[in-house]
PDB file of N, CA and C in Angstrom:
ATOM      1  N   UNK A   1      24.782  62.869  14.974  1.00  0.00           N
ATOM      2  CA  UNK A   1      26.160  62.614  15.342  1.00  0.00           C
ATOM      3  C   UNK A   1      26.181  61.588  16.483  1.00  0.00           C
ATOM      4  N   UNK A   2      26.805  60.493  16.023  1.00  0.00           N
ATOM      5  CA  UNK A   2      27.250  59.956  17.601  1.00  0.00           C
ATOM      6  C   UNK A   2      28.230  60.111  18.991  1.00  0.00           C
ATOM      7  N   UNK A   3      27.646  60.270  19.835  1.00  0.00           N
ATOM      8  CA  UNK A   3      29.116  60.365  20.948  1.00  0.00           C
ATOM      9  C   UNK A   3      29.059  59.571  21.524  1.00  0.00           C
ATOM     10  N   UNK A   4      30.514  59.595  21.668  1.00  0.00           N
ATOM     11  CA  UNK A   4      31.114  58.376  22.547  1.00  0.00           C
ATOM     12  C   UNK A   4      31.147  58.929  24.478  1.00  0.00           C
ATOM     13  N   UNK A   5      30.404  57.661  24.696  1.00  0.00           N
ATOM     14  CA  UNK A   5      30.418  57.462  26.350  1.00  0.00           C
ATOM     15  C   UNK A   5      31.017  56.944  27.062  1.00  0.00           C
ATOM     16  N   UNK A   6      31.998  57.658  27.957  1.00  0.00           N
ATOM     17  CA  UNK A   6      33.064  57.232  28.840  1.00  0.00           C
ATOM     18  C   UNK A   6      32.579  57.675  30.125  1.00  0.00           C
ATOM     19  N   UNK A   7      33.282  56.651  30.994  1.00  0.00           N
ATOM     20  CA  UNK A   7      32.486  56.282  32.625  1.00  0.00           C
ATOM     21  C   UNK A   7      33.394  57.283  33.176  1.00  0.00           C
ATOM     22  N   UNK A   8      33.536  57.796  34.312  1.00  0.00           N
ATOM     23  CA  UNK A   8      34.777  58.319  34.956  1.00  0.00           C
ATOM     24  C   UNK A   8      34.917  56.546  35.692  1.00  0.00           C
ATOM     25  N   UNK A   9      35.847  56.606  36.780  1.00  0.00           N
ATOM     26  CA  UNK A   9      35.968  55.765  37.474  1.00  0.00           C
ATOM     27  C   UNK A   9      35.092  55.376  38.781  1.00  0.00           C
ATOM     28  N   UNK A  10      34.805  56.816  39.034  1.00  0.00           N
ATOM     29  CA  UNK A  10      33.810  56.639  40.289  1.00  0.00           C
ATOM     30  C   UNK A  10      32.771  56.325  39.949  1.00  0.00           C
ATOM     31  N   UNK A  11      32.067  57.027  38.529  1.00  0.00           N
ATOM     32  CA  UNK A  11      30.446  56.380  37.691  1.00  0.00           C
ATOM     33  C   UNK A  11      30.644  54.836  37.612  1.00  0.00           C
ATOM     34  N   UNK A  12      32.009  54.116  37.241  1.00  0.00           N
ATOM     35  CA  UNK A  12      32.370  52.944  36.712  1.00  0.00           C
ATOM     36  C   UNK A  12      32.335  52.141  38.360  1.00  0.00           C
ATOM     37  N   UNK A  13      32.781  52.409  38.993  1.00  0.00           N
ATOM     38  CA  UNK A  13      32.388  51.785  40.557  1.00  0.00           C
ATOM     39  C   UNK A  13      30.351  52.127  40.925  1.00  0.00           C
ATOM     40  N   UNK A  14      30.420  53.268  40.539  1.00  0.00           N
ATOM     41  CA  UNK A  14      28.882  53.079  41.268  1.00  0.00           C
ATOM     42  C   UNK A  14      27.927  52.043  40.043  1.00  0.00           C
ATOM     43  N   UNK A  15      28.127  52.368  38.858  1.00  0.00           N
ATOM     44  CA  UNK A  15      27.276  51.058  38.000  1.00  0.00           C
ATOM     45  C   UNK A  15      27.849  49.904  38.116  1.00  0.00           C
ATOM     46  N   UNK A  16      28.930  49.383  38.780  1.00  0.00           N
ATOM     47  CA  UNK A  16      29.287  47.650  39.190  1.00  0.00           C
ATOM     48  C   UNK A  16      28.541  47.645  40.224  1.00  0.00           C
ATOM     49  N   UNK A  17      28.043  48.170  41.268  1.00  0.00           N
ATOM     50  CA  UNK A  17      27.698  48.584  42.624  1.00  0.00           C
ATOM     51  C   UNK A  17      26.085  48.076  42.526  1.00  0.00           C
ATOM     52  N   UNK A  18      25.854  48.852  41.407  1.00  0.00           N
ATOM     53  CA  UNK A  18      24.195  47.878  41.462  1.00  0.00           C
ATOM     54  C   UNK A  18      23.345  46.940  40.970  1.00  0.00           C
ATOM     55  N   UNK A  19      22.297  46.251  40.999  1.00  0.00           N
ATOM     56  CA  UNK A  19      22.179  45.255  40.927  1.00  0.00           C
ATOM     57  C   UNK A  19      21.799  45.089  39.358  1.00  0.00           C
ATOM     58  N   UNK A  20      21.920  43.372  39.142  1.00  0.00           N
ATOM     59  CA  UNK A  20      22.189  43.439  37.685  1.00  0.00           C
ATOM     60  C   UNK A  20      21.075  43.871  36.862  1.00  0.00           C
ATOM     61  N   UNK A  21      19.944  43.708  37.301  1.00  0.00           N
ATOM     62  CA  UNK A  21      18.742  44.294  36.500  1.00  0.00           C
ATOM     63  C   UNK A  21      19.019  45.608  36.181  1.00  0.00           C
ATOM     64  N   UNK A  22      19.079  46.525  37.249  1.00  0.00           N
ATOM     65  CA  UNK A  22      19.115  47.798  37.448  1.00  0.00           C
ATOM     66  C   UNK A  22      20.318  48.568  36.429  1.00  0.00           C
ATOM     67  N   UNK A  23      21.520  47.680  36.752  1.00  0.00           N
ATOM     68  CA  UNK A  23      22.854  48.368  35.722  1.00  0.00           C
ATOM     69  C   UNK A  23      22.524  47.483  34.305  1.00  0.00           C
ATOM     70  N   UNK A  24      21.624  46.488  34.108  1.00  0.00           N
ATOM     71  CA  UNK A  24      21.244  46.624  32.479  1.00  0.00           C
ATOM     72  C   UNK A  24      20.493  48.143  31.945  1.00  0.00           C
ATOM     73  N   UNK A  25      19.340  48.050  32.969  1.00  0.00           N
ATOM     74  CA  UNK A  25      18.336  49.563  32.737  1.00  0.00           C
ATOM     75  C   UNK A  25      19.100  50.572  32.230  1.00  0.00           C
ATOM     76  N   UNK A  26      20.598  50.751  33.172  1.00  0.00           N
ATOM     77  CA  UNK A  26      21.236  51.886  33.238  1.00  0.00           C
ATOM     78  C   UNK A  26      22.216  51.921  31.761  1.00  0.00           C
ATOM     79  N   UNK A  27      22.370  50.795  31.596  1.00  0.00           N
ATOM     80  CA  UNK A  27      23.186  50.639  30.398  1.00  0.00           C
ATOM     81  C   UNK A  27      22.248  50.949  29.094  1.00  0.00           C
ATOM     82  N   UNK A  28      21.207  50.502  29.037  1.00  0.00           N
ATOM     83  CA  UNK A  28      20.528  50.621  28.065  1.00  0.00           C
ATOM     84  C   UNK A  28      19.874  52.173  28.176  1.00  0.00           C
ATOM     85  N   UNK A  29      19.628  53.012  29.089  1.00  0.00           N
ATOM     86  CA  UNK A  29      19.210  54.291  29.157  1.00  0.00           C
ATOM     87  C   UNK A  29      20.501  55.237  28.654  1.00  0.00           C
ATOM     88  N   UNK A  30      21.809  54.998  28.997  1.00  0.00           N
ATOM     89  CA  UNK A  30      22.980  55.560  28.583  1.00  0.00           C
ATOM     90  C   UNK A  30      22.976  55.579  27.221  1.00  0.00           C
ATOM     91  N   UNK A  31      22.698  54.226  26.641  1.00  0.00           N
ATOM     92  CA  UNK A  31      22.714  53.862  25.419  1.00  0.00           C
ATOM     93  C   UNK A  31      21.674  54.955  24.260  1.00  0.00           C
ATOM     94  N   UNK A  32      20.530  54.712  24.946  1.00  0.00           N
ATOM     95  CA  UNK A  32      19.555  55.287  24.219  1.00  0.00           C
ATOM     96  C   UNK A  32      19.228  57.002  24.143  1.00  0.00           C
ATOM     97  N   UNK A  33      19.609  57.297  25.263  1.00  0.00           N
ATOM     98  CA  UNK A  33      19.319  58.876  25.374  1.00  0.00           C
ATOM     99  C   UNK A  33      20.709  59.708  25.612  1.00  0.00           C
ATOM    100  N   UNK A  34      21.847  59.272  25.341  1.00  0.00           N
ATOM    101  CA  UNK A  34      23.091  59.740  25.701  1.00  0.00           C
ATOM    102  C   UNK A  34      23.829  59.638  24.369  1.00  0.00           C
ATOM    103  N   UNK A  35      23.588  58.912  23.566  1.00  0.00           N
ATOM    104  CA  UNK A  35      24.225  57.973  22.712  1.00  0.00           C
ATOM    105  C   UNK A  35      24.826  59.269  21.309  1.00  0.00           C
ATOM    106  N   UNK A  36      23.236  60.249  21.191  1.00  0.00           N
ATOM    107  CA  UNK A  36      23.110  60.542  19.843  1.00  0.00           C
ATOM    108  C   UNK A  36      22.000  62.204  20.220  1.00  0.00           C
ATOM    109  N   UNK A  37      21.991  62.009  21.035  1.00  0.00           N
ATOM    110  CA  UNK A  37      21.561  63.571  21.715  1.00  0.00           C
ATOM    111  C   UNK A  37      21.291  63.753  22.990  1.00  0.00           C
ATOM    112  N   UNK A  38      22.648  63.906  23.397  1.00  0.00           N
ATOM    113  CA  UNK A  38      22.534  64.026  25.074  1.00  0.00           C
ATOM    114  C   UNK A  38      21.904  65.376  25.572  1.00  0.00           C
ATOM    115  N   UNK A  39      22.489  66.045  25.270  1.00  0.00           N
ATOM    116  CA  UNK A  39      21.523  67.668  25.324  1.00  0.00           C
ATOM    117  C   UNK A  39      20.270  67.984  25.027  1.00  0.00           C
ATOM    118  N   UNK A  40      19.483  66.851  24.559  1.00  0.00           N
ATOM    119  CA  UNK A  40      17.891  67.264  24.419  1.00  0.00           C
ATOM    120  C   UNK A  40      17.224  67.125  25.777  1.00  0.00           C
ATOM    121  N   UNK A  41      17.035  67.976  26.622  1.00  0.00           N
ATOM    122  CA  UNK A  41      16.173  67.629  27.754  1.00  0.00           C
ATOM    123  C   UNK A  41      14.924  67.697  27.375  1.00  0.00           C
ATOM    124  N   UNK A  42      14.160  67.407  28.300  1.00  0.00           N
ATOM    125  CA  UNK A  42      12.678  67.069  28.252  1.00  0.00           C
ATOM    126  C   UNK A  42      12.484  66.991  29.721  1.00  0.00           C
ATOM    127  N   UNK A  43      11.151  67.302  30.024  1.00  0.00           N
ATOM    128  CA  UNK A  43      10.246  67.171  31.456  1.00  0.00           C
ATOM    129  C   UNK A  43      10.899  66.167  31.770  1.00  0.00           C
ATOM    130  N   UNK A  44      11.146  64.841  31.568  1.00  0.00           N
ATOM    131  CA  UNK A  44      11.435  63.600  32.528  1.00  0.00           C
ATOM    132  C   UNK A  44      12.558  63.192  32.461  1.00  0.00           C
ATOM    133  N   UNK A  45      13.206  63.198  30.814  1.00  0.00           N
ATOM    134  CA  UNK A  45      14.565  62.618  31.193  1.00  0.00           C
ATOM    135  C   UNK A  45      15.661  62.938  31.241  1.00  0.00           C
ATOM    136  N   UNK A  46      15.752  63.992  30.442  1.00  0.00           N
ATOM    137  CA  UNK A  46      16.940  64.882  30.848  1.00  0.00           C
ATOM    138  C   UNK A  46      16.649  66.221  31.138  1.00  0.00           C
ATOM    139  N   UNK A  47      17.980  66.647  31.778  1.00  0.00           N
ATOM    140  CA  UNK A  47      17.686  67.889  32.382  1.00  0.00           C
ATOM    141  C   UNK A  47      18.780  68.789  32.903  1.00  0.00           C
ATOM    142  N   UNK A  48      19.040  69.624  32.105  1.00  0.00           N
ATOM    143  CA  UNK A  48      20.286  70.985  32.322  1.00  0.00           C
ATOM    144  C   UNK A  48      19.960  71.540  33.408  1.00  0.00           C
ATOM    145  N   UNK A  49      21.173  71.141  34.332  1.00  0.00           N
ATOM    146  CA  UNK A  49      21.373  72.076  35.568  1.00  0.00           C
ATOM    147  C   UNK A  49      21.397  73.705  35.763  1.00  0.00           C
ATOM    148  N   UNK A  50      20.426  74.136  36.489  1.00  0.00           N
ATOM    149  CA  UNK A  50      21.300  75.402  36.712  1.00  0.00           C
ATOM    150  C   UNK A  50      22.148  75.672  37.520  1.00  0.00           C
ATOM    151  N   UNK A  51      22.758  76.413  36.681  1.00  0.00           N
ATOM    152  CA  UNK A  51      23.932  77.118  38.063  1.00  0.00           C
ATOM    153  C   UNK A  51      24.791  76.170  38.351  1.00  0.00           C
ATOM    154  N   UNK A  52      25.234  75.400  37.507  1.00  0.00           N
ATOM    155  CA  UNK A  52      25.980  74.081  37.749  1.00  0.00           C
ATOM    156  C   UNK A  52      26.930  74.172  36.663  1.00  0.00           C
ATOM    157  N   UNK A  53      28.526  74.288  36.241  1.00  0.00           N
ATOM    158  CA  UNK A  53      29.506  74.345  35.638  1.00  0.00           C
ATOM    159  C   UNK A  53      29.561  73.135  35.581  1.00  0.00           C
ATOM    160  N   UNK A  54      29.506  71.654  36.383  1.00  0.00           N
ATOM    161  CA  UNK A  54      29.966  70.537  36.295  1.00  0.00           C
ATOM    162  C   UNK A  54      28.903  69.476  36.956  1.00  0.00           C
ATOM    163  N   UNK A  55      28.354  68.245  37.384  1.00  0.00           N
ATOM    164  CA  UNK A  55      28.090  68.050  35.883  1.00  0.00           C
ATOM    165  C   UNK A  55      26.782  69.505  35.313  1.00  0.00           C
ATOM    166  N   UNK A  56      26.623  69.194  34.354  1.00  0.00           N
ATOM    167  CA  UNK A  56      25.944  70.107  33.184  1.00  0.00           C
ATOM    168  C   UNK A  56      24.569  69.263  33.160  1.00  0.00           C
ATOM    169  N   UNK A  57      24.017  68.112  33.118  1.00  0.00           N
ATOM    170  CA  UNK A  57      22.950  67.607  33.274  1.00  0.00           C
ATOM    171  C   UNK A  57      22.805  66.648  33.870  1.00  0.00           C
ATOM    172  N   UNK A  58      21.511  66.034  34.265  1.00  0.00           N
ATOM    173  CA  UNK A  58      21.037  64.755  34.763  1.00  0.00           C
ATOM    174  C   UNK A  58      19.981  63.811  34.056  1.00  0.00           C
ATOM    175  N   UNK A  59      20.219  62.719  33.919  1.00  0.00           N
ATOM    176  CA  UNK A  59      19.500  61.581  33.214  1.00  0.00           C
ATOM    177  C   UNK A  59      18.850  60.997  34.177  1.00  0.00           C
ATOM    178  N   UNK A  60      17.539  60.873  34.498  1.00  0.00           N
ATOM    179  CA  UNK A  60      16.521  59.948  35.239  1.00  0.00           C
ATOM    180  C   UNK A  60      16.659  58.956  34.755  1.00  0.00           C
ATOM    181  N   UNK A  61      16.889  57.361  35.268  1.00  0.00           N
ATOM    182  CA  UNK A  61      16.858  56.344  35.126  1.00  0.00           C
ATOM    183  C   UNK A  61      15.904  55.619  35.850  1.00  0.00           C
ATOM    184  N   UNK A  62      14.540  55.661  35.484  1.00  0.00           N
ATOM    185  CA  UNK A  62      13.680  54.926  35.996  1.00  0.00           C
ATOM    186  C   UNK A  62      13.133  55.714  37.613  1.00  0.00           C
ATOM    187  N   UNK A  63      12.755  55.248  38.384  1.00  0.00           N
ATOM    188  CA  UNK A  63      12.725  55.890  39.736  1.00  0.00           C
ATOM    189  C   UNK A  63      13.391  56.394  40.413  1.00  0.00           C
ATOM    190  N   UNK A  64      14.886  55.513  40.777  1.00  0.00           N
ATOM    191  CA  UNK A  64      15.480  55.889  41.955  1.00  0.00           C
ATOM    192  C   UNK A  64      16.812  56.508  41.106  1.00  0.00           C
ATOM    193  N   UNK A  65      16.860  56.037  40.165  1.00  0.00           N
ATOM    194  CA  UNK A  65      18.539  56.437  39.855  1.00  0.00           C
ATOM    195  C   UNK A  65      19.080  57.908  38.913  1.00  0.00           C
ATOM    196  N   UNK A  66      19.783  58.901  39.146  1.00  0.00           N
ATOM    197  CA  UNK A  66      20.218  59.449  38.679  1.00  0.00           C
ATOM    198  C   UNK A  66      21.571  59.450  37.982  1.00  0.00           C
ATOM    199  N   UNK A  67      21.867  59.558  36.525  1.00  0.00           N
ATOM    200  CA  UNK A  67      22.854  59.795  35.727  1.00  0.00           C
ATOM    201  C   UNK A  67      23.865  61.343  35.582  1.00  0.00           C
ATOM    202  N   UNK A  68      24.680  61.587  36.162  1.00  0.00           N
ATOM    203  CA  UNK A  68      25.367  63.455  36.065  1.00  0.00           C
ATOM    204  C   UNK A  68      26.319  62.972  34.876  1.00  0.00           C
ATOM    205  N   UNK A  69      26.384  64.106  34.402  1.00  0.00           N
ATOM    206  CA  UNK A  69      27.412  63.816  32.764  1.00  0.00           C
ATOM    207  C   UNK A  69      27.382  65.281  32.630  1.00  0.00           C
ATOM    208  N   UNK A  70      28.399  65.220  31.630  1.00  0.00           N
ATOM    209  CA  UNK A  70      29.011  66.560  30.843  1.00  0.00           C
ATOM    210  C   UNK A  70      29.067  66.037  29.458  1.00  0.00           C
ATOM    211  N   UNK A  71      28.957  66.987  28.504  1.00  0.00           N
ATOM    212  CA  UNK A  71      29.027  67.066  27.055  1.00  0.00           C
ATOM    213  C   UNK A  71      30.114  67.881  26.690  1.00  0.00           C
ATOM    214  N   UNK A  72      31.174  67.318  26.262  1.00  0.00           N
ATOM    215  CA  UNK A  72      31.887  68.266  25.024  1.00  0.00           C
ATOM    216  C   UNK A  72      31.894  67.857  23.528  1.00  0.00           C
ATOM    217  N   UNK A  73      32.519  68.004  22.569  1.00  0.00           N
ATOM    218  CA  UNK A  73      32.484  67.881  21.246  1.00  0.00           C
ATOM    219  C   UNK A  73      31.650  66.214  21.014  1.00  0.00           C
ATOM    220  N   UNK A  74      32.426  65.855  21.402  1.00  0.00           N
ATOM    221  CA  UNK A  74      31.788  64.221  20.642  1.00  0.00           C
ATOM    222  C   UNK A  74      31.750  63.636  21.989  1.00  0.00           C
ATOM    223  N   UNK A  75      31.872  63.643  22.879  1.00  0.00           N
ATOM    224  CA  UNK A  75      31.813  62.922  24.215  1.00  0.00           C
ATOM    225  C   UNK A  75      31.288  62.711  25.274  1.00  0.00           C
ATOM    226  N   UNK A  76      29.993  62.173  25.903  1.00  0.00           N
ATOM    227  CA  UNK A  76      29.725  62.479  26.925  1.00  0.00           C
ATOM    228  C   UNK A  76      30.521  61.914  28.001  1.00  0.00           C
ATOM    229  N   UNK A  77      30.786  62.397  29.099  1.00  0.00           N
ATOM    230  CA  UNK A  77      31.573  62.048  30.279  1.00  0.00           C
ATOM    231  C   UNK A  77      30.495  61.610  31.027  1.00  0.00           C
ATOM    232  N   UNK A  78      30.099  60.769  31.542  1.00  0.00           N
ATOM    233  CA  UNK A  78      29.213  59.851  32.876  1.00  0.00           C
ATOM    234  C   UNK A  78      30.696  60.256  33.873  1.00  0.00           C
ATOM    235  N   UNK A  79      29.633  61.222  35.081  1.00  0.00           N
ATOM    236  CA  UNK A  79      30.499  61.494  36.431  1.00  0.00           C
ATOM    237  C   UNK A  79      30.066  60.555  37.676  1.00  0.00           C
ATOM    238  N   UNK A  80      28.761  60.261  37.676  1.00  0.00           N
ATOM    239  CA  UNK A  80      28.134  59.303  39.080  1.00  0.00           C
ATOM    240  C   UNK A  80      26.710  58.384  38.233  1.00  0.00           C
ATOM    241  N   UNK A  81      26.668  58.006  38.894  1.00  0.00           N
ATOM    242  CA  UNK A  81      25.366  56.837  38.526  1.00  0.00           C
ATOM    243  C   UNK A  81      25.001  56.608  40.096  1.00  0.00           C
ATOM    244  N   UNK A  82      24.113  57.280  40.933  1.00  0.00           N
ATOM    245  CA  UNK A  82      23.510  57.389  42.251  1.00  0.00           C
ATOM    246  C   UNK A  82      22.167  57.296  42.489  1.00  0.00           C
ATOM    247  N   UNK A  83      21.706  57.226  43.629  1.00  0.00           N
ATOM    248  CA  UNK A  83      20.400  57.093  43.557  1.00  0.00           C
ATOM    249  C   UNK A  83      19.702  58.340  44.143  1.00  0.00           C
ATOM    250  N   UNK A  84      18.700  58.406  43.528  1.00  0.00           N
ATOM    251  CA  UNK A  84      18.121  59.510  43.911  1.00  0.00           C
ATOM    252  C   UNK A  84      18.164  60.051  44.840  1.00  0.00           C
ATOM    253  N   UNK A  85      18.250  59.530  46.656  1.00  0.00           N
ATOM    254  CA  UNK A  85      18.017  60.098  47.768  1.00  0.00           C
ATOM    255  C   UNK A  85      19.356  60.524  47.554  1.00  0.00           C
ATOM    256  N   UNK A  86      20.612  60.218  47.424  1.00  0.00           N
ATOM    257  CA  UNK A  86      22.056  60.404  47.377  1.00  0.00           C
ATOM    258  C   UNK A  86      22.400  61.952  46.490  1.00  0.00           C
ATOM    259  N   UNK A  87      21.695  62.356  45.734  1.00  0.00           N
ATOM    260  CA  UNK A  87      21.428  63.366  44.908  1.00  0.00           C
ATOM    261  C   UNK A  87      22.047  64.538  45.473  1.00  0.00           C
ATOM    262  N   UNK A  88      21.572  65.418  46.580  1.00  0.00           N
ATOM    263  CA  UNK A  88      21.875  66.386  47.185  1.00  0.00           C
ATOM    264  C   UNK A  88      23.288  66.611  47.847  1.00  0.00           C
ATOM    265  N   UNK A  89      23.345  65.148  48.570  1.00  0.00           N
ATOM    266  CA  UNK A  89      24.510  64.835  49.324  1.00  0.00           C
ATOM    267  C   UNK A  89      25.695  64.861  48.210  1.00  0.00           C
ATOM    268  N   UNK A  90      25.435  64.444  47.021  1.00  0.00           N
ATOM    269  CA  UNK A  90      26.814  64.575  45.617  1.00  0.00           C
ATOM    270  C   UNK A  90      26.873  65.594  45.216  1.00  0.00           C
ATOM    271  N   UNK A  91      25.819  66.491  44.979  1.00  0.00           N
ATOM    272  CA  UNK A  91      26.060  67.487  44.374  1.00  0.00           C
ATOM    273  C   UNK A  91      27.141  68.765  45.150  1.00  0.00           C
ATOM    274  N   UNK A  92      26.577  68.714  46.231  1.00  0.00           N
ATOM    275  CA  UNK A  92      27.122  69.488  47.179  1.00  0.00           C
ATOM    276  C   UNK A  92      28.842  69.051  47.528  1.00  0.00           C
ATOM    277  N   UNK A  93      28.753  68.239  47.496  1.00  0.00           N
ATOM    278  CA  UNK A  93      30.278  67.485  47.500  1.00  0.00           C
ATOM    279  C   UNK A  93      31.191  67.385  46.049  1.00  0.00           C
ATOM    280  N   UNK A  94      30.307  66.882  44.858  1.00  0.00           N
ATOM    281  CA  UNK A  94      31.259  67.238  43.936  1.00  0.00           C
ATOM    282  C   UNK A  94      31.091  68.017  42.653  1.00  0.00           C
ATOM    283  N   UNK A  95      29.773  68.335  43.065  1.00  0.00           N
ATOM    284  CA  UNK A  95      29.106  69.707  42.017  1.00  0.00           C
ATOM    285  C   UNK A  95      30.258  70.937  41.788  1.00  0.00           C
ATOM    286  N   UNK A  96      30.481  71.857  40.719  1.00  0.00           N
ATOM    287  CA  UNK A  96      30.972  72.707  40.475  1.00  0.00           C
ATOM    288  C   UNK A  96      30.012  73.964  40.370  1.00  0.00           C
ATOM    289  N   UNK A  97      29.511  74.669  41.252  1.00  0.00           N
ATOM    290  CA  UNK A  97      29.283  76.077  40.493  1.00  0.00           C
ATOM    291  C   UNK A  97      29.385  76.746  39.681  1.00  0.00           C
ATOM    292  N   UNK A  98      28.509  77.419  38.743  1.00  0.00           N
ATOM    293  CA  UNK A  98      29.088  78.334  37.557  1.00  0.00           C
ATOM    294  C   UNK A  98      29.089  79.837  38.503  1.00  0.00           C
ATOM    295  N   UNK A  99      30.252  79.773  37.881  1.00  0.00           N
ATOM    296  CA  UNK A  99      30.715  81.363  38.298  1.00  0.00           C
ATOM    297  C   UNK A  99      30.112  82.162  37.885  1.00  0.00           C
ATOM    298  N   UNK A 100      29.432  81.956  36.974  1.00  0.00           N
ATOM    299  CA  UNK A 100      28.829  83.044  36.037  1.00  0.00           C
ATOM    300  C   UNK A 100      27.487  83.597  36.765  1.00  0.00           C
ATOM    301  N   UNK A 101      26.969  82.554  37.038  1.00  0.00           N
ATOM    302  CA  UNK A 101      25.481  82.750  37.574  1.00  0.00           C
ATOM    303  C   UNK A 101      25.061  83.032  38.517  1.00  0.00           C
ATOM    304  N   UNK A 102      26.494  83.523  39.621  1.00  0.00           N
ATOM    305  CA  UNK A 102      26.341  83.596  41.086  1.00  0.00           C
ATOM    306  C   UNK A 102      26.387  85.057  40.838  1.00  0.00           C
ATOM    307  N   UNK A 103      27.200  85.816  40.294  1.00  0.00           N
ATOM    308  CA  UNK A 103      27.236  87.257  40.563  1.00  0.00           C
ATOM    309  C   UNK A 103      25.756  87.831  39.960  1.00  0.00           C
ATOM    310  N   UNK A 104      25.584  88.528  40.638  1.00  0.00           N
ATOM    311  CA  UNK A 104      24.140  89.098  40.094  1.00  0.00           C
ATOM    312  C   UNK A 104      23.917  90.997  39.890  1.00  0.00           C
TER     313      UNK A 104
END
């Protein structure tokens, strides 16, 4: 199945934001591993959050850059395009908790 990939606005500011080599990489990694099975993680490139309601996974882009997205029916949503050290500092700021996973 294919899905269609839509930027939010803030992902769409942070991939103008970097440099052009880097937002080809990013374009072409969106392309390739987002495109047609975003939900397959693997050791390196993707990877389901836990304990995370929003985004739902992360895409490694090469070294420094991280991809957050959500999956519904046919769509992936791209939420940030950041760099790795920036990681903690976003999540915490616009990460969602699953409710589910906190009660124990």
């Amino acid at each position: 199945m294919r899905f269609e990939i839509v930027l939010a606005p803030e992902a769409a500011e942070d991939l103008n934001d970097l440099k052009a080599a880097v937002r080809a990489e990013v374009r072409d990694a969106l392309e390739r591993f987002l495109r047609h099975d975003p939900m397959k993680t693997s050791k390196s490139r993707i990877k389901r959050l836990r304990g995370m309601a929003s985004p739902e996974y992360r895409l490694r882009v090469g070294d420094e850059i991280r991809v957050f997205f959500d999956v519904s029916e046919q769509t992936v949503e791209v939420l940030a395009i950041i760099l790795k050290s920036q990681v903690n500092d976003w999540l915490e700021k616009h990460g969602e908790p699953d409710e589910a996973s906190d009660s124990v």
